[in-house]
Protein backbone atom coordinates (compact mmCIF):
# COMPACT_ATOMS: atom_id res chain seq x y z
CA UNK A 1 5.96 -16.72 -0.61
CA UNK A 2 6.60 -19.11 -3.47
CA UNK A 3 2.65 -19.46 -3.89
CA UNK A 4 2.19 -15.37 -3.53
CA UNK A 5 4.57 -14.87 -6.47
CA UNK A 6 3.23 -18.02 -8.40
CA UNK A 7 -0.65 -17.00 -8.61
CA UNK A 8 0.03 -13.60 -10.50
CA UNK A 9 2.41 -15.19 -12.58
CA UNK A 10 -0.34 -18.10 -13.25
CA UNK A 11 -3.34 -15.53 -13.90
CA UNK A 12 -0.63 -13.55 -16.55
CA UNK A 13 0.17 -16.76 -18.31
CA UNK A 14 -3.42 -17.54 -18.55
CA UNK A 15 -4.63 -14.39 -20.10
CA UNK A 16 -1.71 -14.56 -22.48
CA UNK A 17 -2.59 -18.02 -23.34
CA UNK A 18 -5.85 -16.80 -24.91
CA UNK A 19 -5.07 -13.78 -26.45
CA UNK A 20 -2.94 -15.87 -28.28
CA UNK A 21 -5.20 -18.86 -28.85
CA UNK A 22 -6.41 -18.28 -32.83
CA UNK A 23 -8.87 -20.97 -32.19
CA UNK A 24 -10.62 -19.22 -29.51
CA UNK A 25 -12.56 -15.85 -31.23
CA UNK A 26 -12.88 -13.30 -28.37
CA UNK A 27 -14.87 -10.36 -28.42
CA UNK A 28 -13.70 -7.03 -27.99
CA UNK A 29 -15.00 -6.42 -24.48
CA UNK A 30 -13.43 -10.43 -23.51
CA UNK A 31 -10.14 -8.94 -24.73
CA UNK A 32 -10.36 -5.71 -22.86
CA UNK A 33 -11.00 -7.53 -19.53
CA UNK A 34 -8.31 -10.14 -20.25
CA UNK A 35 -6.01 -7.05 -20.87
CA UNK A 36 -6.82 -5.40 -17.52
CA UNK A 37 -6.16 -8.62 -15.85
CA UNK A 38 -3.17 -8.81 -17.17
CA UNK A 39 -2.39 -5.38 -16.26
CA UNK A 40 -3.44 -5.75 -12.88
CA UNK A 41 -1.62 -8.47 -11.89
CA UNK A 42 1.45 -7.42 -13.18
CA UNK A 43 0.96 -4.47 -10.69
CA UNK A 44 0.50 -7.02 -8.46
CA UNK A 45 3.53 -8.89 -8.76
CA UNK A 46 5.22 -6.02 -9.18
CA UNK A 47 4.45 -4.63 -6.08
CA UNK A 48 5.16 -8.38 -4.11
CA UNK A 49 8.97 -8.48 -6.04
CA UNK A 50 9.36 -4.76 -4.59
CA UNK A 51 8.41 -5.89 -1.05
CA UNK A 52 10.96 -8.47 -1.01
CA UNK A 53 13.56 -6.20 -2.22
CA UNK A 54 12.93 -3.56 0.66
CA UNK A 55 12.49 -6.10 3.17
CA UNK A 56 16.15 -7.22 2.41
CA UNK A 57 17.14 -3.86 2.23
CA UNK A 58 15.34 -3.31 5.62
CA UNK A 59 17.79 -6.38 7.22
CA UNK A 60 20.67 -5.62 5.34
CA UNK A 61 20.08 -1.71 7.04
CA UNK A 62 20.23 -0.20 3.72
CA UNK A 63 16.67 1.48 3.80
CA UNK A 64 17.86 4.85 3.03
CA UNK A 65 15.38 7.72 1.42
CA UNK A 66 16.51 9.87 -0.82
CA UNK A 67 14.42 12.72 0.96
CA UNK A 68 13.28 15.64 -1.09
CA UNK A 69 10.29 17.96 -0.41
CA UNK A 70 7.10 15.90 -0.99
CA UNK A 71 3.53 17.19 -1.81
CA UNK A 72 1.51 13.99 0.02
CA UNK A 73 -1.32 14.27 -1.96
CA UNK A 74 0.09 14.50 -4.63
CA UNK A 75 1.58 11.26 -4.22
CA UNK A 76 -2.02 9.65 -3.29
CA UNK A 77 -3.12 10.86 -6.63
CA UNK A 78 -0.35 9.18 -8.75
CA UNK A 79 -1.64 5.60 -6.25
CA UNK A 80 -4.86 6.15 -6.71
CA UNK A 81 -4.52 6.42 -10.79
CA UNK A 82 -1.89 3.61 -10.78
CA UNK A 83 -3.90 1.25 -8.47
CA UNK A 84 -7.64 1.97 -10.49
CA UNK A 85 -7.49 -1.47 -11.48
CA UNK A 86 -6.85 -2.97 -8.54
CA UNK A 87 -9.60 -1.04 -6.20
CA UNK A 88 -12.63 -1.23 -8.74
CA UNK A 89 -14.38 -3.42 -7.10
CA UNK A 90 -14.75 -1.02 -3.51
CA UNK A 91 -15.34 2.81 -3.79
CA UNK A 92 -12.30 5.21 -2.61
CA UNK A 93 -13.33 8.05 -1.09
CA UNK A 94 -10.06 10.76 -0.02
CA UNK A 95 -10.41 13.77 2.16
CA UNK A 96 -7.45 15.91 1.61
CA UNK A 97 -7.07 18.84 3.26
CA UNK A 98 -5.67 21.89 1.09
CA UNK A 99 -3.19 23.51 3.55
CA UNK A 100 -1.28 20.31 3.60
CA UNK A 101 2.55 21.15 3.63
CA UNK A 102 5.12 19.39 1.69
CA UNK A 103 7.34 16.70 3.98
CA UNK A 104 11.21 15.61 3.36
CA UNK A 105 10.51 12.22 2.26
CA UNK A 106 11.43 9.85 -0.31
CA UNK A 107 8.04 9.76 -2.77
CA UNK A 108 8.85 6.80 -4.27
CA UNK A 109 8.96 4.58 -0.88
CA UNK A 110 5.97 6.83 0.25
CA UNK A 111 4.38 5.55 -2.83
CA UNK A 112 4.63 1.96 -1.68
CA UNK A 113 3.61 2.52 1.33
CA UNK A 114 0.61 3.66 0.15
CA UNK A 115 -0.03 0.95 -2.20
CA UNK A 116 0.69 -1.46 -0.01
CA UNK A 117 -1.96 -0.21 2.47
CA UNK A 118 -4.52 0.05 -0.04
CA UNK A 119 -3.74 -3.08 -1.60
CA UNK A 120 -4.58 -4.48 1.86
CA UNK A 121 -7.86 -2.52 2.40
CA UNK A 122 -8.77 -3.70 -0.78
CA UNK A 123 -8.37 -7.25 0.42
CA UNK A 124 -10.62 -7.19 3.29
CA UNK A 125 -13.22 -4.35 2.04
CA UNK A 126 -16.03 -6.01 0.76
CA UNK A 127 -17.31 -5.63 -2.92
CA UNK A 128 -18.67 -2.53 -2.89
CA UNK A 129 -17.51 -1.12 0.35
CA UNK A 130 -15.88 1.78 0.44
CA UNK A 131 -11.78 2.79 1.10
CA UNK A 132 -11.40 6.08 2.87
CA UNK A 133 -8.19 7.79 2.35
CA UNK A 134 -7.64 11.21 4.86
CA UNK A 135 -4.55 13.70 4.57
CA UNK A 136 -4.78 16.15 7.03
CA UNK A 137 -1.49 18.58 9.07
CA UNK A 138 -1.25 17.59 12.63
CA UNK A 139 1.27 19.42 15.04
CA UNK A 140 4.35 19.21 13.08
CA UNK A 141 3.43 16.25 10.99
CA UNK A 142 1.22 15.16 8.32
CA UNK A 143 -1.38 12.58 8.85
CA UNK A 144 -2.40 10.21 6.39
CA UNK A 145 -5.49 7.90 7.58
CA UNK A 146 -6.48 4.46 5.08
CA UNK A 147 -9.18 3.41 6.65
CA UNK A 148 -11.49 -0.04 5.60
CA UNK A 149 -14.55 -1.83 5.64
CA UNK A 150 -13.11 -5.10 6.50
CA UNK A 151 -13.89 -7.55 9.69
CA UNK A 152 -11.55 -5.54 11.22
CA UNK A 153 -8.03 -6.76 13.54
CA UNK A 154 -8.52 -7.64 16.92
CA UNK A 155 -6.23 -5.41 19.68
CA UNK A 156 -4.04 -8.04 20.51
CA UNK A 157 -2.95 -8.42 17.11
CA UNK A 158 -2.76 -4.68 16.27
CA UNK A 159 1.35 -4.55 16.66
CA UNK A 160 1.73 -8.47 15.64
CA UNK A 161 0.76 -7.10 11.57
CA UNK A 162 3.89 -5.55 11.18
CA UNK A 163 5.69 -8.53 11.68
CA UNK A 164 7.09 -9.65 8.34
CA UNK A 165 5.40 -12.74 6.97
CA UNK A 166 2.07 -12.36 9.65
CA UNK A 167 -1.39 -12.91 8.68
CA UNK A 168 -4.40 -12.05 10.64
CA UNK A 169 -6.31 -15.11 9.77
CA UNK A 170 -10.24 -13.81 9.82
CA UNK A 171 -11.60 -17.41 8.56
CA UNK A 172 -11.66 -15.86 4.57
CA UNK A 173 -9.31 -17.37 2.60
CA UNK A 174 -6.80 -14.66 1.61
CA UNK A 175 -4.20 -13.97 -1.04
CA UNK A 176 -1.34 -12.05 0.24
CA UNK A 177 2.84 -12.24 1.37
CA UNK A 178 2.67 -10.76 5.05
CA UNK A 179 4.90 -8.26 3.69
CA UNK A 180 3.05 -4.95 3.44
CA UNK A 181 2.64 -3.40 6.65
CA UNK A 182 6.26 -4.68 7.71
CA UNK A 183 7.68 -2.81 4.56
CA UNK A 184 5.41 -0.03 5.37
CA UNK A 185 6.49 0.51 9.10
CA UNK A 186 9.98 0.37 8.11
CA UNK A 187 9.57 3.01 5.32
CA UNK A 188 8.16 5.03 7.88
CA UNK A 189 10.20 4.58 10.87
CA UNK A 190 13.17 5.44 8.46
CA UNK A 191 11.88 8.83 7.64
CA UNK A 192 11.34 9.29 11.30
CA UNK A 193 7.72 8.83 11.55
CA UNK A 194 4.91 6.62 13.38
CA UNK A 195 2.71 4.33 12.11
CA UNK A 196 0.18 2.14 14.12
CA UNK A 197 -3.84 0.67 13.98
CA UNK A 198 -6.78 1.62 14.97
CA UNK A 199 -10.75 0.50 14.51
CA UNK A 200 -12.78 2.48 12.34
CA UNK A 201 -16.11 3.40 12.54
CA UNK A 202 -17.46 1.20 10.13
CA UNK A 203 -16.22 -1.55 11.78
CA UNK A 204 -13.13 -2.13 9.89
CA UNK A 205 -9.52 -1.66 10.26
CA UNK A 206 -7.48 1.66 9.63
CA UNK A 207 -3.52 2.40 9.15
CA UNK A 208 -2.29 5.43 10.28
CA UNK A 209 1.22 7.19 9.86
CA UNK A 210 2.66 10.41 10.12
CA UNK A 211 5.63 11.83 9.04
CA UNK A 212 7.46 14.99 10.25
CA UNK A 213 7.37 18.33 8.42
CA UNK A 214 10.79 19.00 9.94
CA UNK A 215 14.04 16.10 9.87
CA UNK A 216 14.36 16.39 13.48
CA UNK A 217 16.91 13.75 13.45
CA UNK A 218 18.68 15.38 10.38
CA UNK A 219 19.45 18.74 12.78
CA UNK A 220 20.16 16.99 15.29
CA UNK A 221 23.09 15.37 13.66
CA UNK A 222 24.49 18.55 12.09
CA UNK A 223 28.02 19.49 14.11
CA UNK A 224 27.60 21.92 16.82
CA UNK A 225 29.35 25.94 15.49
């Protein structure tokens, strides 16, 4: 963990370092990609300093959302724009369907759920490859699909990646904390939804959750008349 939050922090310090250097004349295109480096990883460590604040939130049982009727992609949209940086080196295709309905959930959690699963696609997608985000109703749910072009997570491992703090060591040498899918599931399971793997097509790896048009669990709470 100490590493994960040290390497943003590093690649930061570095780009600062020369923007600031007045012996070093950068052009205007060395700036600009020194800017979105900076940019990015900020994202980046933003999102790590997040996933340790849910995950002690998540032990300390205090995951609660603050549920209010969510258009799902429009929250993909908001990722998408707020993640460019991070996913321009794969191509993100989404197919959304339009009849989507709105869920009770919290959109800012949803949000990092999201990001953290396309943070991870990003990871193991090749440069190049492409990200395929899917939205579609099913039953009395909506189902969101991220699916990858990575190597892809053997079965036996398919439940061990929500542990906190697991890798799925595929011989690459990997940045990440282990943190995302935990935080994810738990997001999830707390707004009374599933999430699990499966392969993909292309070979690689896909997340799927759904959450529940309808709080079953809030109704069945409410006090008998």
């Amino acid at each position: 963990m100490t590493h994960d939050l040290r390497t943003p922090l590093a690649s930061i310090k570095a780009g600062v370092t020369s923007l600031l250097d007045e012996e070093v004349t950068l052009q205007p295109d060395q700036r600009q990609e020194l800017l979105r480096s900076i940019l990015e990883e900020t994202d980046r460590l933003n999102r790590l300093v997040g996933n340790i604040l849910d995950l002690a939130r998540v032990r300390a049982g205090a995951l609660v959302p603050a549920k209010q009727p969510t258009a799902i992609d429009e929250v993909i949209e908001s990722v998408l724009h707020r993640m460019r940086p991070a996913l321009s080196r794969v191509r993100v295709r989404t197919l959304i369907r339009p009849d989507l309905p709105k869920v009770p959930a919290d959109p800012v959690q949803i949000d990092q759920v999201l990001s953290n699963l396309l943070e991870n696609a990003a990871r193991f997608t090749p440069p190049g490859g492409e990200i395929l985000i899917s939205a579609a109703p099913w039953q009395r749910s909506v189902r969101v699909r991220v699916a990858d072009q990575g190597p892809g997570i053997p079965t036996g491992d398919r439940e061990r990646v929500f542990e906190p703090f697991f890798r799925h060591d595929d011989g690459e040498a990997r940045t990440g904390s282990g943190l995302g899918l935990a935080i994810a599931r738990a997001v999830v399971l707390a707004h009374g939804g599933r999430i699990w793997i499966e392969g993909s097509p292309t070979g690689g790896t896909a997340v799927v959750f759904e959450l529940p048009v309808d709080d079953a669990r809030s109704v069945r709470q409410k006090p008998s008349p």
